[in-house]
N, C-alpha and C. Protein backbone atom coordinates (compact mmCIF):
# COMPACT_ATOMS: atom_id res chain seq x y z
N UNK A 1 6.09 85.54 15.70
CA UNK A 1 5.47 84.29 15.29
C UNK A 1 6.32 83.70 14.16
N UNK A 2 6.33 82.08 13.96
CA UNK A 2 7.20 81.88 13.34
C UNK A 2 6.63 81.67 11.88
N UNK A 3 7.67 81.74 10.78
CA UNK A 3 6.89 82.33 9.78
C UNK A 3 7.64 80.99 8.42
N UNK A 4 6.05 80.01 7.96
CA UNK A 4 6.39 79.28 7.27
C UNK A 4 5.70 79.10 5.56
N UNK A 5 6.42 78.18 4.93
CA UNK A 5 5.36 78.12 3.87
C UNK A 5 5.39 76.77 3.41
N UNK A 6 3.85 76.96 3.08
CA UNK A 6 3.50 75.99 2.71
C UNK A 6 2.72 75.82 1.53
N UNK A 7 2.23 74.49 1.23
CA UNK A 7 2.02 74.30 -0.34
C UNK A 7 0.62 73.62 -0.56
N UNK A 8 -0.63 74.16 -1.11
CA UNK A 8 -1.34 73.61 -1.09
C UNK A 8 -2.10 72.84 -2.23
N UNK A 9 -3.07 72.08 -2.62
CA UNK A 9 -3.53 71.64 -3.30
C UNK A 9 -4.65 73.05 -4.28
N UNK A 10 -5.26 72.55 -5.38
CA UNK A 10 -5.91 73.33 -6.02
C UNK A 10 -7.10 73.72 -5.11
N UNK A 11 -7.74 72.28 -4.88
CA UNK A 11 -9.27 72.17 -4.55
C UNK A 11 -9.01 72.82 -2.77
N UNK A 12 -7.66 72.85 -2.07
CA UNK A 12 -7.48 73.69 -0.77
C UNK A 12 -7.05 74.87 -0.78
N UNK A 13 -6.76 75.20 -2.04
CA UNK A 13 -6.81 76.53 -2.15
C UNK A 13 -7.71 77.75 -2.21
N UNK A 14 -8.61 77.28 -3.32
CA UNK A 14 -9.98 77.28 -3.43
C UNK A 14 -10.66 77.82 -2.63
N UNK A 15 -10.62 76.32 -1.58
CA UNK A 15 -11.64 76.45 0.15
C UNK A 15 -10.98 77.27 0.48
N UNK A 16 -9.40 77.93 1.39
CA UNK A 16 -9.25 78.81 1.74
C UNK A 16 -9.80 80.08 1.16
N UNK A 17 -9.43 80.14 -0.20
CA UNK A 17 -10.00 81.28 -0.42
C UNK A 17 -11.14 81.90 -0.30
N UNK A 18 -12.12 80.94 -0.23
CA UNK A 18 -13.60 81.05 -0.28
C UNK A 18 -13.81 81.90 1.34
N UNK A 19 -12.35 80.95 2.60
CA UNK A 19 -12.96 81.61 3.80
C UNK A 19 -12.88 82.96 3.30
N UNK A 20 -11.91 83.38 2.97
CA UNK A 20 -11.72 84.48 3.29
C UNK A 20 -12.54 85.63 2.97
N UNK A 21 -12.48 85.09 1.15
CA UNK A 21 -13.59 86.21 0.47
C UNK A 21 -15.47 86.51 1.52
N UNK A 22 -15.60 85.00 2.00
CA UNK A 22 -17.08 85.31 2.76
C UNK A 22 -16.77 86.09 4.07
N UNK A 23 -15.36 86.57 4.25
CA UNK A 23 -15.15 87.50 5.34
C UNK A 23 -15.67 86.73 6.40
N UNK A 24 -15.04 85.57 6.28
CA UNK A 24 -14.72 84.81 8.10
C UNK A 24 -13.26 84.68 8.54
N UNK A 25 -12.27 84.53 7.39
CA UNK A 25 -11.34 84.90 8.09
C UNK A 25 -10.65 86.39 6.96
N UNK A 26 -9.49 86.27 7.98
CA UNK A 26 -9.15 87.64 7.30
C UNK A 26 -8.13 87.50 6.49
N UNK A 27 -7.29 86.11 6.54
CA UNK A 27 -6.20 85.76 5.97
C UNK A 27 -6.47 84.12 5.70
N UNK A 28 -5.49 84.03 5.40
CA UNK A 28 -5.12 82.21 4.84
C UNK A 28 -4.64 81.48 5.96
N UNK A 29 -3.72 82.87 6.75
CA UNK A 29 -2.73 82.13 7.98
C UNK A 29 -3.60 82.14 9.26
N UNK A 30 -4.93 83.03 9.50
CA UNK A 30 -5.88 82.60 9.97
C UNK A 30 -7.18 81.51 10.03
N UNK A 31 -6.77 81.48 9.12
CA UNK A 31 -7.94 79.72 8.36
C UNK A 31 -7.04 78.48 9.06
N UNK A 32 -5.65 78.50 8.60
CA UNK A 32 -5.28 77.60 8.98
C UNK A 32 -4.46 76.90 10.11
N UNK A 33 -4.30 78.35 11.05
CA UNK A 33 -3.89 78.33 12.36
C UNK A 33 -5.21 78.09 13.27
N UNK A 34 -6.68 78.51 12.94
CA UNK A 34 -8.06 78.15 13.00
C UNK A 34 -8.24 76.56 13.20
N UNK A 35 -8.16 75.99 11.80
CA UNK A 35 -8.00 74.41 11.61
C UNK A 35 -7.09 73.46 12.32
N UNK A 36 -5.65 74.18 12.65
CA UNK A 36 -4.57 73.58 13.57
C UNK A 36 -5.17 73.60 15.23
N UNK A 37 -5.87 74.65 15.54
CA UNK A 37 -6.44 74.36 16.92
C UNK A 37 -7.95 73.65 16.78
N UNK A 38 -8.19 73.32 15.86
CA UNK A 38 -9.90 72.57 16.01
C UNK A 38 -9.07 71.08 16.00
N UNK A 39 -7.96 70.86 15.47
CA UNK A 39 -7.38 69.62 15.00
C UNK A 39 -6.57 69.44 16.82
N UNK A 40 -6.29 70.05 17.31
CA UNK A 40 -5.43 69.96 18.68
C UNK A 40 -6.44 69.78 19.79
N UNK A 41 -7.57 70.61 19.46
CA UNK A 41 -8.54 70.05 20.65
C UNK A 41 -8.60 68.52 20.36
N UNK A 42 -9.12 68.41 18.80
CA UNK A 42 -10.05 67.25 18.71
C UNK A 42 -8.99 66.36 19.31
N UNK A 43 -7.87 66.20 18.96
CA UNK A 43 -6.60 65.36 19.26
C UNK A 43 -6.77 65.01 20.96
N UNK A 44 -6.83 66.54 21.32
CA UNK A 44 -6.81 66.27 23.26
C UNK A 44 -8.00 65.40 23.38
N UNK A 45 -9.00 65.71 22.71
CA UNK A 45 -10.55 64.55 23.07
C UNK A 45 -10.44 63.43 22.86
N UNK A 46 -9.60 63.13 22.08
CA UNK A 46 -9.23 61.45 21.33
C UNK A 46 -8.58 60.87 22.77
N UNK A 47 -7.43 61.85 22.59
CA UNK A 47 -6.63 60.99 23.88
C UNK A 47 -7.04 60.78 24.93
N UNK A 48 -7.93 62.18 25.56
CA UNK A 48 -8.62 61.65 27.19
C UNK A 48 -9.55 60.46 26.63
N UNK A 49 -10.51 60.14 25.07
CA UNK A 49 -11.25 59.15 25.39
C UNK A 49 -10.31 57.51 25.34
N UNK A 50 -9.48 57.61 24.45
CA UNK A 50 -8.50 56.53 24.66
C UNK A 50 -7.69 55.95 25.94
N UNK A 51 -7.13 57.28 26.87
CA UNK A 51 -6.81 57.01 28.15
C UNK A 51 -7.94 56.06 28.82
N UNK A 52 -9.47 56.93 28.23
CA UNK A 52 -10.66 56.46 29.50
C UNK A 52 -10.40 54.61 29.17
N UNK A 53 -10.67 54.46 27.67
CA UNK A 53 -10.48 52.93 27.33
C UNK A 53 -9.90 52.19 28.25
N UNK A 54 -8.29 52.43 28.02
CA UNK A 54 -7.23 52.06 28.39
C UNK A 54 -7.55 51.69 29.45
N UNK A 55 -7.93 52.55 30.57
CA UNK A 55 -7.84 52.53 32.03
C UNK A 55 -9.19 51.51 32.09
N UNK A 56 -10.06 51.44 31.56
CA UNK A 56 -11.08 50.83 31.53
C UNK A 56 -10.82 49.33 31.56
N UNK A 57 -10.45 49.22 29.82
CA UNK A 57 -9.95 47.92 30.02
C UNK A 57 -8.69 46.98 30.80
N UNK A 58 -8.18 47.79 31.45
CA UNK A 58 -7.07 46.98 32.87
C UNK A 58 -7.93 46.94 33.89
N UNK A 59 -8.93 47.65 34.16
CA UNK A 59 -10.14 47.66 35.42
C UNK A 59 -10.76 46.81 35.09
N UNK A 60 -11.21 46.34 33.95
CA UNK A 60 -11.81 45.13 34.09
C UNK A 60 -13.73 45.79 34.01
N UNK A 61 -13.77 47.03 34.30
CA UNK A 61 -15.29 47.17 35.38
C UNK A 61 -15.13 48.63 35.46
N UNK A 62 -16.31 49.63 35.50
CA UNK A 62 -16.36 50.46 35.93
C UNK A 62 -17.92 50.84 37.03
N UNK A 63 -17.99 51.62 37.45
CA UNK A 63 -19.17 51.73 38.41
C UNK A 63 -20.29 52.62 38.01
N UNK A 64 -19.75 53.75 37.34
CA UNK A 64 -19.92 54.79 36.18
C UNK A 64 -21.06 54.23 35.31
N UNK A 65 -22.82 54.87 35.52
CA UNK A 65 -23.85 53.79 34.48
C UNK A 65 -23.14 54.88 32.77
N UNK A 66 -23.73 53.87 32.11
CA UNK A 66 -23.37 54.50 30.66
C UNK A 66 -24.16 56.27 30.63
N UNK A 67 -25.39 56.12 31.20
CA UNK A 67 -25.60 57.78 31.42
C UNK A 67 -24.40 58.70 31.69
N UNK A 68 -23.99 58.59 33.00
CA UNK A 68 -23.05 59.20 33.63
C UNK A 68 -22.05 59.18 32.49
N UNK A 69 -21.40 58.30 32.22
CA UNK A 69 -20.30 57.75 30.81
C UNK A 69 -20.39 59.19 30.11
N UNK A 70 -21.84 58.75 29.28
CA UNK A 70 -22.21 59.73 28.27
C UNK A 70 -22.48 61.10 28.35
N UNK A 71 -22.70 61.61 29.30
CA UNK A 71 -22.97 62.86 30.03
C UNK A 71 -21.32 63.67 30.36
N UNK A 72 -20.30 62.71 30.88
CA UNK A 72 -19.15 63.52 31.22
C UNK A 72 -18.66 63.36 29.80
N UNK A 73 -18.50 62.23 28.97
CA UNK A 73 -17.76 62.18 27.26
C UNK A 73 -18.18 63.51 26.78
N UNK A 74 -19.17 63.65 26.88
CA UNK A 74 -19.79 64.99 26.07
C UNK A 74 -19.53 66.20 27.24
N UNK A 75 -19.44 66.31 27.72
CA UNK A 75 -18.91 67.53 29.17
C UNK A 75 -17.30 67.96 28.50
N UNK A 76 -16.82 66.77 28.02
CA UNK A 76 -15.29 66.82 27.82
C UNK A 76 -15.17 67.15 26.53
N UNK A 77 -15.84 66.70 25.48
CA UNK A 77 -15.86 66.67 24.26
C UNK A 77 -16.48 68.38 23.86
N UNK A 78 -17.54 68.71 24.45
CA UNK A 78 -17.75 70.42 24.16
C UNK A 78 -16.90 71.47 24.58
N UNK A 79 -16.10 70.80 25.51
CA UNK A 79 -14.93 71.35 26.26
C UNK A 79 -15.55 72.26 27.63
């Protein structure tokens, strides 16, 4: 694994530390390799809902009632 460093603020130091001491994570480089994949999903959710836009607004129209809409957004969004 590749092995970096980095520099954090007081008040993020802090919070890391706090994970750790409440024994959720076990390290620092687990907190924040943790946070890098909650940040990569959320990213993938942004983009499929932006694609949906996109495609939306060149369609002009969809057929899809806002139920349905709201039912698969959240299907996608819990993963």
């Amino acid at each position: 694994m590749p092995r970096q460093s980095i520099s954090f603020s007081k008040p993020n130091d802090e919070w890391l530390k706090a994970q750790i001491e409440s024994q959720e994570y076990s390290s620092k480089s687990e907190v924040v390799n943790d946070l890098v994949r909650q940040a990569r999903k959320q990213q993938a959710q942004v983009d499929w809902i932006k694609a949906k836009l996109e495609k939306s607004e060149r369609s002009g129209f969809t057929t899809e009632t806002k139920e349905q809409i709201l039912k698969h957004s959240k299907s996608i969004m819990n993963g």
